[in-house]
C-alpha atoms as a PDB file:
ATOM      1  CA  UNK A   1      86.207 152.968 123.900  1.00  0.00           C
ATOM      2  CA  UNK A   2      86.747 149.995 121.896  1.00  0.00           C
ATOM      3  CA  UNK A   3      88.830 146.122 122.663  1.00  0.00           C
ATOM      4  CA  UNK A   4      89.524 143.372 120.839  1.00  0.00           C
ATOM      5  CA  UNK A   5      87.371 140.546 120.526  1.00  0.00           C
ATOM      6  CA  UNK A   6      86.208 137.580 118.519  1.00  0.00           C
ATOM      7  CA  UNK A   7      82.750 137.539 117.081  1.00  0.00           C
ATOM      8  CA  UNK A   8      81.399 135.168 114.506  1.00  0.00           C
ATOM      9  CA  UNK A   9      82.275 135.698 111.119  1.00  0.00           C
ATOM     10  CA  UNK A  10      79.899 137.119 108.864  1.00  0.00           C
ATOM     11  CA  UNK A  11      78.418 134.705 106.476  1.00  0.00           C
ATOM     12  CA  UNK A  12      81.179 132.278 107.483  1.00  0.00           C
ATOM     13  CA  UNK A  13      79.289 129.772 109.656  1.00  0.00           C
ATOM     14  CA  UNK A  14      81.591 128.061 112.638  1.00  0.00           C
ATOM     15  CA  UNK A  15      84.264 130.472 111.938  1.00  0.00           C
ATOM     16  CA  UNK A  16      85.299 133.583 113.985  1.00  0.00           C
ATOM     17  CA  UNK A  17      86.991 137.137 113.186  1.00  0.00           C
ATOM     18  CA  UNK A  18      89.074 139.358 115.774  1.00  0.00           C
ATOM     19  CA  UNK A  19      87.327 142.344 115.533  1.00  0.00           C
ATOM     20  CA  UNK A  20      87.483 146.007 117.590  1.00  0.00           C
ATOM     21  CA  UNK A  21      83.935 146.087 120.031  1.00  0.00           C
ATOM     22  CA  UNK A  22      82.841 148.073 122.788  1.00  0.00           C
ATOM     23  CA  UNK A  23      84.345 147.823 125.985  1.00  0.00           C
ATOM     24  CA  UNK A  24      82.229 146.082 128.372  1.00  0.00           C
ATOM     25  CA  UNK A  25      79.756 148.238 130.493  1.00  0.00           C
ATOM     26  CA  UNK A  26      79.720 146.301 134.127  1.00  0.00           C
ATOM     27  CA  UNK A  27      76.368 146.033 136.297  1.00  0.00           C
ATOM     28  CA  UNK A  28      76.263 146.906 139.491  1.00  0.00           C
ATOM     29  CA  UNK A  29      76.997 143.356 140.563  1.00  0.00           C
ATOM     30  CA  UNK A  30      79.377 142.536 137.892  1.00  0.00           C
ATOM     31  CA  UNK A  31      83.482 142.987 137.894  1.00  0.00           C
ATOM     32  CA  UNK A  32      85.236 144.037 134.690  1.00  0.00           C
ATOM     33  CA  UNK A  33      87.709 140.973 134.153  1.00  0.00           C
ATOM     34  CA  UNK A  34      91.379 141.402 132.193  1.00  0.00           C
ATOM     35  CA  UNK A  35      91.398 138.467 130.674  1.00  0.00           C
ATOM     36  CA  UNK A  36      94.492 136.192 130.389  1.00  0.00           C
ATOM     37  CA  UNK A  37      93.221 132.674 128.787  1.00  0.00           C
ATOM     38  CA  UNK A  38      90.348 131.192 127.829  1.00  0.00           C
ATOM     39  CA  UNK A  39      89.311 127.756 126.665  1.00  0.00           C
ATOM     40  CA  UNK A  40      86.830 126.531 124.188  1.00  0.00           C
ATOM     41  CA  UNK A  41      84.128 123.980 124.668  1.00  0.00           C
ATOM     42  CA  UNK A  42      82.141 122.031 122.513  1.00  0.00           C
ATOM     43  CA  UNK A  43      78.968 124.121 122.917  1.00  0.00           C
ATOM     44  CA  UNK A  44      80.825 126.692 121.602  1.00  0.00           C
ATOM     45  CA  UNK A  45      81.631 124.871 118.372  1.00  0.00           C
ATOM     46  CA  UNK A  46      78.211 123.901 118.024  1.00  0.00           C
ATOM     47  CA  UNK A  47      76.584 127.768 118.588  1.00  0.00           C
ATOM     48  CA  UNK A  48      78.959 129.204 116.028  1.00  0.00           C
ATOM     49  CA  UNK A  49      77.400 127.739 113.567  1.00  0.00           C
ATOM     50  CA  UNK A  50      74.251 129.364 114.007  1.00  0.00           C
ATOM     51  CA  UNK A  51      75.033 132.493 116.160  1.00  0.00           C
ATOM     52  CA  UNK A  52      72.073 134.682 117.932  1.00  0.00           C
ATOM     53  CA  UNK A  53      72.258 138.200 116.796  1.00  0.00           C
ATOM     54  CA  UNK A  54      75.123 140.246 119.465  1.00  0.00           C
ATOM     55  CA  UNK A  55      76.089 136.681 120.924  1.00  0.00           C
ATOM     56  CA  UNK A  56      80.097 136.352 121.606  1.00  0.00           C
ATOM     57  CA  UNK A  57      81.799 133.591 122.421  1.00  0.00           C
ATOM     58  CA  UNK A  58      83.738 133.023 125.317  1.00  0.00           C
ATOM     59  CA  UNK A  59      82.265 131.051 129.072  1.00  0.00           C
ATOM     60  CA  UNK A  60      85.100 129.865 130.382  1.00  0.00           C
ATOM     61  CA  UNK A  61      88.601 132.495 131.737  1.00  0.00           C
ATOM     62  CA  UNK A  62      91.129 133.441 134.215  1.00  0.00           C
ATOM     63  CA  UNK A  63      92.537 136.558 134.326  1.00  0.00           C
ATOM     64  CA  UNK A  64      92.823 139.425 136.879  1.00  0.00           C
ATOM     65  CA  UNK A  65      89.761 141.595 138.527  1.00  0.00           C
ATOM     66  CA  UNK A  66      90.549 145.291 136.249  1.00  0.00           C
ATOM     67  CA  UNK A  67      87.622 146.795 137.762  1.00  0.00           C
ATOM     68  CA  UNK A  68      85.653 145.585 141.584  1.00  0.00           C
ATOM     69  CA  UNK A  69      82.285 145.254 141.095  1.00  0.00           C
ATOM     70  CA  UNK A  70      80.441 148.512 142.220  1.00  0.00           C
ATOM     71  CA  UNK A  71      78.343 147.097 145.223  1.00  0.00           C
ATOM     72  CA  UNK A  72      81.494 145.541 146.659  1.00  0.00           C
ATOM     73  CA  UNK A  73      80.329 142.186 145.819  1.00  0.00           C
ATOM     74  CA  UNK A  74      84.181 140.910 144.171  1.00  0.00           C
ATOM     75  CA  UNK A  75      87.175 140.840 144.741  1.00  0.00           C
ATOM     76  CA  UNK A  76      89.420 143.996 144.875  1.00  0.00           C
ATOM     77  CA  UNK A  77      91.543 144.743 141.845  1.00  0.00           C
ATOM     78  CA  UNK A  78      94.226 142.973 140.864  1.00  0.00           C
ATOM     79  CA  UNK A  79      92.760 139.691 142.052  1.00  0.00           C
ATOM     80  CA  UNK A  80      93.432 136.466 139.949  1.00  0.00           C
ATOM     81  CA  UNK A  81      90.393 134.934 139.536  1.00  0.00           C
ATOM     82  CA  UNK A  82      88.526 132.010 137.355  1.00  0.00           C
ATOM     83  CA  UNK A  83      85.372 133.369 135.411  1.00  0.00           C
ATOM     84  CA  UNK A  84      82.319 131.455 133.935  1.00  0.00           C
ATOM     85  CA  UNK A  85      80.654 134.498 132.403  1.00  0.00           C
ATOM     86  CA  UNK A  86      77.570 133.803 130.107  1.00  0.00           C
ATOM     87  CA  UNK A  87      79.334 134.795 126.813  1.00  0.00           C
ATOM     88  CA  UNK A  88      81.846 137.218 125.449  1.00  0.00           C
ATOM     89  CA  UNK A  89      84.858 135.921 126.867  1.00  0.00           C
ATOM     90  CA  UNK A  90      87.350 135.424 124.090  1.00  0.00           C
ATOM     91  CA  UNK A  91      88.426 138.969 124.594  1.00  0.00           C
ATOM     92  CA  UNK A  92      90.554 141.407 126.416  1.00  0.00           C
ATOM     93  CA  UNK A  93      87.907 141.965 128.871  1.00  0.00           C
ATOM     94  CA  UNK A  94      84.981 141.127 129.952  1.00  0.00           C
ATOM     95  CA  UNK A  95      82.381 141.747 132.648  1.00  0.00           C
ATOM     96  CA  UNK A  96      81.373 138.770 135.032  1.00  0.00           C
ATOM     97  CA  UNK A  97      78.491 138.471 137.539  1.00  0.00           C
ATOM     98  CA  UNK A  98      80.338 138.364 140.938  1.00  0.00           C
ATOM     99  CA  UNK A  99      78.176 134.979 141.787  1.00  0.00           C
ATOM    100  CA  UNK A 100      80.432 133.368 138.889  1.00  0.00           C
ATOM    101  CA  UNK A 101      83.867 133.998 139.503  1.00  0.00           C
ATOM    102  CA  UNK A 102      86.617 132.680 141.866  1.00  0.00           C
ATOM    103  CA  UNK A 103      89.495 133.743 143.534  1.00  0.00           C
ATOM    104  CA  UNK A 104      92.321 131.739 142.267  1.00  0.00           C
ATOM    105  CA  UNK A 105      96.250 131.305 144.349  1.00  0.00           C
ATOM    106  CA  UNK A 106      99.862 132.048 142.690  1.00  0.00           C
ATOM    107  CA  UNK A 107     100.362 128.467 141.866  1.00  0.00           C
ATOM    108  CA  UNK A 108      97.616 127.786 140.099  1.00  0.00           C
ATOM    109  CA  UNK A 109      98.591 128.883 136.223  1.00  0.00           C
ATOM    110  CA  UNK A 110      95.846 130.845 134.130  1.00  0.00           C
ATOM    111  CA  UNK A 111      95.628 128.578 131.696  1.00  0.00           C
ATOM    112  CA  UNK A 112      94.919 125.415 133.709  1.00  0.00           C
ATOM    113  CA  UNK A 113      91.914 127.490 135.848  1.00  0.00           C
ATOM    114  CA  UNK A 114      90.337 128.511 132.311  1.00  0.00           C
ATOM    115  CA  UNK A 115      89.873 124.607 132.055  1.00  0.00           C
ATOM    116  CA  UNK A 116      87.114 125.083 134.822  1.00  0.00           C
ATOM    117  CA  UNK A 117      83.872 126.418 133.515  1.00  0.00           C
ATOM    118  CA  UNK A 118      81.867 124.560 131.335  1.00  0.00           C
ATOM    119  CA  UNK A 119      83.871 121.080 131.743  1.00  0.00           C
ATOM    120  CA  UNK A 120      85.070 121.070 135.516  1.00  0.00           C
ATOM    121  CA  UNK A 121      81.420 122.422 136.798  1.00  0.00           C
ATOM    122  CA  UNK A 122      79.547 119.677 134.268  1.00  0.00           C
ATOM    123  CA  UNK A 123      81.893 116.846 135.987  1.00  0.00           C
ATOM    124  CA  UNK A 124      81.635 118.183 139.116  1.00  0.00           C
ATOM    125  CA  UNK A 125      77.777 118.691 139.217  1.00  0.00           C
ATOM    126  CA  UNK A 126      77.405 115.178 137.256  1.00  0.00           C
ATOM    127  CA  UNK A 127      78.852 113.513 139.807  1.00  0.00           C
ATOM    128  CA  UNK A 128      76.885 115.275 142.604  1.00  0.00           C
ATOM    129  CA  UNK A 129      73.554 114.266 140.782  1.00  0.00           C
ATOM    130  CA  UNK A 130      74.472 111.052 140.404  1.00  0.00           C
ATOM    131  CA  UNK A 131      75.103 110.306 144.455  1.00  0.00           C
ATOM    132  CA  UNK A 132      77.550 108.642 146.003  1.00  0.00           C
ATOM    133  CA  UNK A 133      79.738 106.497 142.996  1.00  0.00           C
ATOM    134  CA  UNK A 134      81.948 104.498 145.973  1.00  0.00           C
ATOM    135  CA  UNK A 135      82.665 100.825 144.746  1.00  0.00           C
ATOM    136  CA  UNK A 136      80.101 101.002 142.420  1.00  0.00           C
ATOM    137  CA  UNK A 137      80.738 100.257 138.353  1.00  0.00           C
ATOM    138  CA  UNK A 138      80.419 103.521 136.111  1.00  0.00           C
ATOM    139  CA  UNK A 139      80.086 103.618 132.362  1.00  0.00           C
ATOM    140  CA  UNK A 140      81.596 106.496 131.233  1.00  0.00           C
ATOM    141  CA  UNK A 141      80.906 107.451 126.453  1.00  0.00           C
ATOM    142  CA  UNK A 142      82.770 109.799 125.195  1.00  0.00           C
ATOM    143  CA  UNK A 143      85.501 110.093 127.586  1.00  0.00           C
ATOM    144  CA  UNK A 144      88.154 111.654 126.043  1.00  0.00           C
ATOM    145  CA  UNK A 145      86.583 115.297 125.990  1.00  0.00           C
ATOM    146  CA  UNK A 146      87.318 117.896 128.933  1.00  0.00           C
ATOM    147  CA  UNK A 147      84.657 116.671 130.937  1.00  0.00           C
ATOM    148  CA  UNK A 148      85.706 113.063 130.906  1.00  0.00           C
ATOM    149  CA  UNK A 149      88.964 113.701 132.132  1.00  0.00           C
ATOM    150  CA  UNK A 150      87.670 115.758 134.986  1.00  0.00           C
ATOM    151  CA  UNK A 151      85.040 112.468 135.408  1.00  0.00           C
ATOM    152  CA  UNK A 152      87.212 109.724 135.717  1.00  0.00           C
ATOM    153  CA  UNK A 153      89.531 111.313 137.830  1.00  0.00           C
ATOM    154  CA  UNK A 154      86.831 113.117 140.220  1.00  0.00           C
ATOM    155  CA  UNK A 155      85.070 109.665 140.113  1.00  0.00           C
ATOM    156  CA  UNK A 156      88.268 107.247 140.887  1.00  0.00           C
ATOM    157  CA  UNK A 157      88.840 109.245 143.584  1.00  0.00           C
ATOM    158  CA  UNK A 158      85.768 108.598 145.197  1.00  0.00           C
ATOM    159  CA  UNK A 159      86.214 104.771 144.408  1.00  0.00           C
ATOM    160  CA  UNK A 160      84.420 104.115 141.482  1.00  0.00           C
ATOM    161  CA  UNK A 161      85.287 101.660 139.066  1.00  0.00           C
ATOM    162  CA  UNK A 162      85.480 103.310 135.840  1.00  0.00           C
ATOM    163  CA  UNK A 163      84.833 102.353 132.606  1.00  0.00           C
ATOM    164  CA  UNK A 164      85.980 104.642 130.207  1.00  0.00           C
ATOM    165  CA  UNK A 165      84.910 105.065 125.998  1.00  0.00           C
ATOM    166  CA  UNK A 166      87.875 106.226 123.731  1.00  0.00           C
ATOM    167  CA  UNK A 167      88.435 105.447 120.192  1.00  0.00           C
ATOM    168  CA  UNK A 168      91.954 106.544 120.745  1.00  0.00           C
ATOM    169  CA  UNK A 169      94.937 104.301 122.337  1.00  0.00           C
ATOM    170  CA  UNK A 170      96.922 107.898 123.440  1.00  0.00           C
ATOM    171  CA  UNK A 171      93.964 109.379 125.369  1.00  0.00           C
ATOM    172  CA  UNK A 172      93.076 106.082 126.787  1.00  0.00           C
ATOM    173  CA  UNK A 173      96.354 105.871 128.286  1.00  0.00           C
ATOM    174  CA  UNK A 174      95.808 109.119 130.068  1.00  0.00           C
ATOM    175  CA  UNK A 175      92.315 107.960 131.487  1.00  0.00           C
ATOM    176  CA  UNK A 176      93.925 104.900 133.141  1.00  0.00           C
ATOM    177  CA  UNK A 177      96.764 107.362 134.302  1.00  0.00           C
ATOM    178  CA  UNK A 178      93.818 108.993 136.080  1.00  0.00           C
ATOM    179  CA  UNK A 179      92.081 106.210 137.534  1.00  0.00           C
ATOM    180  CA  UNK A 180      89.886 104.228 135.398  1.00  0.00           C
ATOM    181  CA  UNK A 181      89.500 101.127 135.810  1.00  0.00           C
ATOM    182  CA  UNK A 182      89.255 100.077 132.173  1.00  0.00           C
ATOM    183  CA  UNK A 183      89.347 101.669 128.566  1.00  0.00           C
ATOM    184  CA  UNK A 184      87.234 100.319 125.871  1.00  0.00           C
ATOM    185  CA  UNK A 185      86.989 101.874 122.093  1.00  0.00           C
ATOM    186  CA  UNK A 186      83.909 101.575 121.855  1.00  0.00           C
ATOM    187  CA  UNK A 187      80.874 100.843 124.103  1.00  0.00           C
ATOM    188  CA  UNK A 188      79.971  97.594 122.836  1.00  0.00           C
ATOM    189  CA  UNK A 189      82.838  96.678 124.087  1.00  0.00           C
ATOM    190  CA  UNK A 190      82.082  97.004 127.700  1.00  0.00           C
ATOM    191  CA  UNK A 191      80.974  94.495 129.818  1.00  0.00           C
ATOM    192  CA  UNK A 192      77.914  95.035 132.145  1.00  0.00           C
ATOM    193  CA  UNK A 193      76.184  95.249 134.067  1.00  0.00           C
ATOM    194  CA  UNK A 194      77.109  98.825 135.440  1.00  0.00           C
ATOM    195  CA  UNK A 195      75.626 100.524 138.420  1.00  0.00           C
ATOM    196  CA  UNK A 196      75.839 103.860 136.650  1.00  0.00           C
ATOM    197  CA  UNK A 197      76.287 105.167 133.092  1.00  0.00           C
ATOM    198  CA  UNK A 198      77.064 108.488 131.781  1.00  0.00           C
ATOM    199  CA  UNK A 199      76.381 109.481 128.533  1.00  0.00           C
ATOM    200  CA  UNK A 200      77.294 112.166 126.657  1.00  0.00           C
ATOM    201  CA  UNK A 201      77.243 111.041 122.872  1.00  0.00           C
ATOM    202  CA  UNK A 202      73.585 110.271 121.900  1.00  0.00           C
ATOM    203  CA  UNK A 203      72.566 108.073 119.247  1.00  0.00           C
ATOM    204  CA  UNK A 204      73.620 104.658 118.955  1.00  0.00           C
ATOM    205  CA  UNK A 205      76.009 105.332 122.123  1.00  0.00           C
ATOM    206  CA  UNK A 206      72.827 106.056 124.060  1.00  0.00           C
ATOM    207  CA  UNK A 207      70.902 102.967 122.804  1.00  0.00           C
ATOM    208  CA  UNK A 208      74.187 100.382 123.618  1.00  0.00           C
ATOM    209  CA  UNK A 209      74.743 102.467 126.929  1.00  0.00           C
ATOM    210  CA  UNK A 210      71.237 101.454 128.364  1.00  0.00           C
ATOM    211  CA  UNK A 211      71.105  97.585 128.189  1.00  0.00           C
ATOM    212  CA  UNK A 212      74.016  96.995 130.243  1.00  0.00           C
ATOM    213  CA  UNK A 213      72.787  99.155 132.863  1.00  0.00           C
ATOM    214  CA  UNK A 214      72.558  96.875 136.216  1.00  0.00           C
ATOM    215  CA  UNK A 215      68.878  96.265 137.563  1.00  0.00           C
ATOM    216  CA  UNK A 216      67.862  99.474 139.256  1.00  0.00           C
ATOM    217  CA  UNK A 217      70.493 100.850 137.988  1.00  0.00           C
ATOM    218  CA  UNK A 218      71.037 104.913 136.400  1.00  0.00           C
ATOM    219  CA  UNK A 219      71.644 106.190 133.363  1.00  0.00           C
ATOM    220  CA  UNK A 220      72.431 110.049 132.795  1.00  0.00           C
ATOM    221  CA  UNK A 221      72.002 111.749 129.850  1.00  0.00           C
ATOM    222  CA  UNK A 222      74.337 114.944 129.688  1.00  0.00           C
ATOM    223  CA  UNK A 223      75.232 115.406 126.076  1.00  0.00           C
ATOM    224  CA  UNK A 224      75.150 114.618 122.252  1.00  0.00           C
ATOM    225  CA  UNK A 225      78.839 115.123 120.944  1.00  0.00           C
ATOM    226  CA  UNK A 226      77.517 112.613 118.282  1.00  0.00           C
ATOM    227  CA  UNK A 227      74.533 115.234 117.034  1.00  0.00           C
ATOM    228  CA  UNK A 228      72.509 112.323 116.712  1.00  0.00           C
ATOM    229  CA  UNK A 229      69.071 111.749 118.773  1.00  0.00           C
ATOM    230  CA  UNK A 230      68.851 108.401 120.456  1.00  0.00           C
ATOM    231  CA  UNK A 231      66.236 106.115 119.621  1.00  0.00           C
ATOM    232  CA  UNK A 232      65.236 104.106 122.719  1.00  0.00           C
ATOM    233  CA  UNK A 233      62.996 100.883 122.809  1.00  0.00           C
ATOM    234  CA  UNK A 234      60.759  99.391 125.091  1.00  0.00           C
ATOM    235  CA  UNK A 235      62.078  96.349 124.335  1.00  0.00           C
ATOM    236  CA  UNK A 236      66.142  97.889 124.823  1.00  0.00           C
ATOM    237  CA  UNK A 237      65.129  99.531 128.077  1.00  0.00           C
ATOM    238  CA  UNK A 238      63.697  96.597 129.861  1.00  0.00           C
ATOM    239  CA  UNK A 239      66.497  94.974 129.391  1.00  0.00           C
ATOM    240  CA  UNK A 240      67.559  96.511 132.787  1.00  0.00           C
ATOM    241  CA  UNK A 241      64.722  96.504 135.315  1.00  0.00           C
ATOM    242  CA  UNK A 242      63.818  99.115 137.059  1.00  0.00           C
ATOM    243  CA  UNK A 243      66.341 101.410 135.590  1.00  0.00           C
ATOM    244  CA  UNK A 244      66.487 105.471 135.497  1.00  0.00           C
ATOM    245  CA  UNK A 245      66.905 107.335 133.005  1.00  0.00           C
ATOM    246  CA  UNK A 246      67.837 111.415 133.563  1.00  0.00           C
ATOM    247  CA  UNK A 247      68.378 114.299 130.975  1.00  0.00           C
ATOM    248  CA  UNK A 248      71.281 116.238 132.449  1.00  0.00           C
ATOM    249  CA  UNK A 249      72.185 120.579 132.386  1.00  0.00           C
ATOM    250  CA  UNK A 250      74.816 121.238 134.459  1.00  0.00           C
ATOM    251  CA  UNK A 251      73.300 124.974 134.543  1.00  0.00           C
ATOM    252  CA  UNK A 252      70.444 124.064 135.788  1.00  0.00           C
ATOM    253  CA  UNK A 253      71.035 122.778 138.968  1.00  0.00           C
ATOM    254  CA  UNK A 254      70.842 125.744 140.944  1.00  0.00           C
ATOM    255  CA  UNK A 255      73.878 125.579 142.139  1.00  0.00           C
ATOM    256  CA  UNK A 256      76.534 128.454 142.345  1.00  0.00           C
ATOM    257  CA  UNK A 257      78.860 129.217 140.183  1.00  0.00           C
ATOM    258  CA  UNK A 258      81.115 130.902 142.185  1.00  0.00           C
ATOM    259  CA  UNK A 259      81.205 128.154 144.902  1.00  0.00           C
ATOM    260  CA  UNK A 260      81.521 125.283 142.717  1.00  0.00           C
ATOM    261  CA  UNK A 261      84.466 126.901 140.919  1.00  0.00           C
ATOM    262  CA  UNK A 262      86.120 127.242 144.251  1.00  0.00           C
ATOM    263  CA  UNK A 263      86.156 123.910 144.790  1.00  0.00           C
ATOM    264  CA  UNK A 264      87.370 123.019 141.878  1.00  0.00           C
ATOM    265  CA  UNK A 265      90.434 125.728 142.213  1.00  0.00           C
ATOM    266  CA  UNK A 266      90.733 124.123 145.901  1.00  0.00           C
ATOM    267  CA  UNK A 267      91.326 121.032 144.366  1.00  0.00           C
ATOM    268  CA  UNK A 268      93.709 121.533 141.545  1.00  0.00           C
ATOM    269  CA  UNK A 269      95.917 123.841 144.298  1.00  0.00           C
ATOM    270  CA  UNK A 270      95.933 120.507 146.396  1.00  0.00           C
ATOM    271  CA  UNK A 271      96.663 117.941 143.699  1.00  0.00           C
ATOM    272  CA  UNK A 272      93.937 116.627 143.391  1.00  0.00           C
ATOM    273  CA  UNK A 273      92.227 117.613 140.288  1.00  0.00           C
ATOM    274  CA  UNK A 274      94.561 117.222 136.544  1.00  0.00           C
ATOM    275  CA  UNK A 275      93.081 119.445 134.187  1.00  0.00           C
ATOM    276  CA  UNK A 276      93.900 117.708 130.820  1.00  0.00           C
ATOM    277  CA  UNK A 277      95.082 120.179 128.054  1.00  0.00           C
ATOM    278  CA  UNK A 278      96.123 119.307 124.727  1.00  0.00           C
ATOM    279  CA  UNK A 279      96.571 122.259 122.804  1.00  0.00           C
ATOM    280  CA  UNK A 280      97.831 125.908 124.191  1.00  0.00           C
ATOM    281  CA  UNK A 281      98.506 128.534 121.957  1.00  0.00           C
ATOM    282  CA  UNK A 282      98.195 132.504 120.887  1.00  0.00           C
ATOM    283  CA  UNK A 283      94.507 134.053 120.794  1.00  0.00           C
ATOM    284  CA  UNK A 284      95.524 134.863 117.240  1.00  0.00           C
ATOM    285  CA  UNK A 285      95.646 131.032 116.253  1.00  0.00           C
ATOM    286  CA  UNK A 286      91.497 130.555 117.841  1.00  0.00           C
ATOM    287  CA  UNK A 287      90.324 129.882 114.116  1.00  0.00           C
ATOM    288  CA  UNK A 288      93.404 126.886 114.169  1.00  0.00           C
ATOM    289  CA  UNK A 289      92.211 125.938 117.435  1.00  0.00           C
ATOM    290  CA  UNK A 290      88.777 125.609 116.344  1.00  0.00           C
ATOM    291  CA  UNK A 291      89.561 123.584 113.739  1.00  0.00           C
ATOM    292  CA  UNK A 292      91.906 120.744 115.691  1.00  0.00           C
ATOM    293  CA  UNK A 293      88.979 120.544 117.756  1.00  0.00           C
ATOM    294  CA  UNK A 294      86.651 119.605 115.199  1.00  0.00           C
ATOM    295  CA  UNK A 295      88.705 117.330 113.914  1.00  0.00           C
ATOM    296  CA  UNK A 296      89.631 115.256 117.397  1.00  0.00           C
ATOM    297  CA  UNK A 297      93.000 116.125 117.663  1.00  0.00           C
ATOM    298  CA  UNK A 298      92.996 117.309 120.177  1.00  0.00           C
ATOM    299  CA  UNK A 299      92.803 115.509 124.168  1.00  0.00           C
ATOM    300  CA  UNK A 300      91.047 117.369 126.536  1.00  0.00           C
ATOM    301  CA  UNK A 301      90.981 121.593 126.479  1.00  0.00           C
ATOM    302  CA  UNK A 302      92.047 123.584 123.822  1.00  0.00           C
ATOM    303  CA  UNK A 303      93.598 127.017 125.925  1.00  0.00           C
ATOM    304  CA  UNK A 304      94.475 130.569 124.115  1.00  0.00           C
ATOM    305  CA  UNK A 305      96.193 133.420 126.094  1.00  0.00           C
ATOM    306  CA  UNK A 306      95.518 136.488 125.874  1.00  0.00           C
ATOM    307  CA  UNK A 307      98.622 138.433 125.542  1.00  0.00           C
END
């Protein structure tokens, strides 16, 4: 039996094709998922440019259990669940682990738990690695991606005062909306010394980022949207004494999937948690998608449903 799915396009770098593949084959401990939306991250972008052989995108869906996993491990059929499977997902199906999924409630749409994966368990885990943020001052680059939203917001709400990076006046506005403290265009523009800095652009965002860390203070390195390696100093890092510096993988924390999504469905349901998206649209418009992401138009998650 065959479903549809996108795969990379042949000889067509960064683009993808919807084309008919095999229905997924579930483990033992996986549960076939009917997919209803998905959203894209940046990884994503980045691997379809130079796909492994049989990779697929797709890390981040909702949709409804189709199939329980067969050592009664998931959820029973017909659950609405969030899914962080390790590819494949832009589909009509696919199979999860049961250790990566999470039950979601009625009110919670599809399309805002599909926001959850990649960006709500980087924030989420970010934030947990970085200790308690409570009145302390947090530099936050690159803000205006899916996991800054989910940053500022998780972080306010813990009492940090936030600094936010965005070039752009519109998605600036929305970071204050959601508790920063201040939004700067660029970081040269903020004013140390901060207790805490995230950084997720490399190059010369990583090199500003470090000087105005505050003495003893942390810097965490969880991304380069820029592409760009940082060049670091001796001279640049000692301008803050005694400071950390720590490379960042939100999947390798050893921390579960399936427990960390929870929390993040638990609080969304509450009101707690804003998933920002700025585009939602057909499965058939993914290349269009793709594109408005590349470009920066678009704030926050990109969403398709699966109709």
């Amino acid at each position: 039996m065959s479903m549809p799915a996108f795969v990379p396009a042949p000889a067509a770098p960064g683009r993808t094709v919807l084309a008919d593949v095999a229905e997924p084959e579930p483990a033992a401990d996986e549960a076939l998922v009917a997919v209803e939306a998905y959203s894209i991250n940046r990884g994503e972008i980045f691997l379809l440019e130079a796909p492994r052989d049989g990779w697929r995108p797709g890390q981040d869906v909702a949709g409804r259990v189709e199939r329980a996993a067969a050592d009664g491990s998931s959820p029973p059929p017909g659950t609405r669940v969030v899914a962080h499977p390790p590819s494949g997902g832009w589909a009509s199906q696919v199979a999860v682990p049961t250790d990566a999924l999470a039950a979601i409630p009625d009110d919670v749409p599809a399309t805002t738990a599909s926001t959850l994966g990649v960006a709500g368990l980087t924030a989420l885990r970010l934030l947990r690695s970085a200790g308690s943020v409570a009145g302390k001052r947090v530099l936050l680059t690159g803000a205006s991606g899916g996991v800054g939203h989910f940053v500022v917001e998780l972080a306010a709400a813990q009492g940090a005062l936030v600094t936010a990076v965005s070039s752009s006046p519109e998605r600036g506005e929305r970071l204050l909306a959601l508790g920063a403290a201040e939004v700067v265009a660029e970081v040269d523009a903020a004013e140390g010394a901060f207790e805490l800095v995230l950084e997720s652009v490399g190059g010369a965002s990583l090199t500003t980022a470090l000087p105005r860390l505050a003495p003893r203070g942390k810097l965490i390195w969880f991304g380069q949207a820029s592409r760009e390696p940082g060049t670091l100093h001796f001279s640049v890092a000692g301008a803050a004494p005694f400071a950390s510096i720590e490379l960042f993988i939100y999947w390798r924390t050893g921390a579960s999937d399936a427990d960390d999504l929870a929390t993040l469905v638990r609080l969304v349901a509450a009101g707690h948690l804003h998933p920002e998206i700025g585009l939602v649209a057909d499965w058939h418009e993914t290349a269009d998608a793709l594109i408005a992401l590349r470009e920066r138009r678009v704030r926050g998650k990109a969403v398709l449903t699966v109709g």
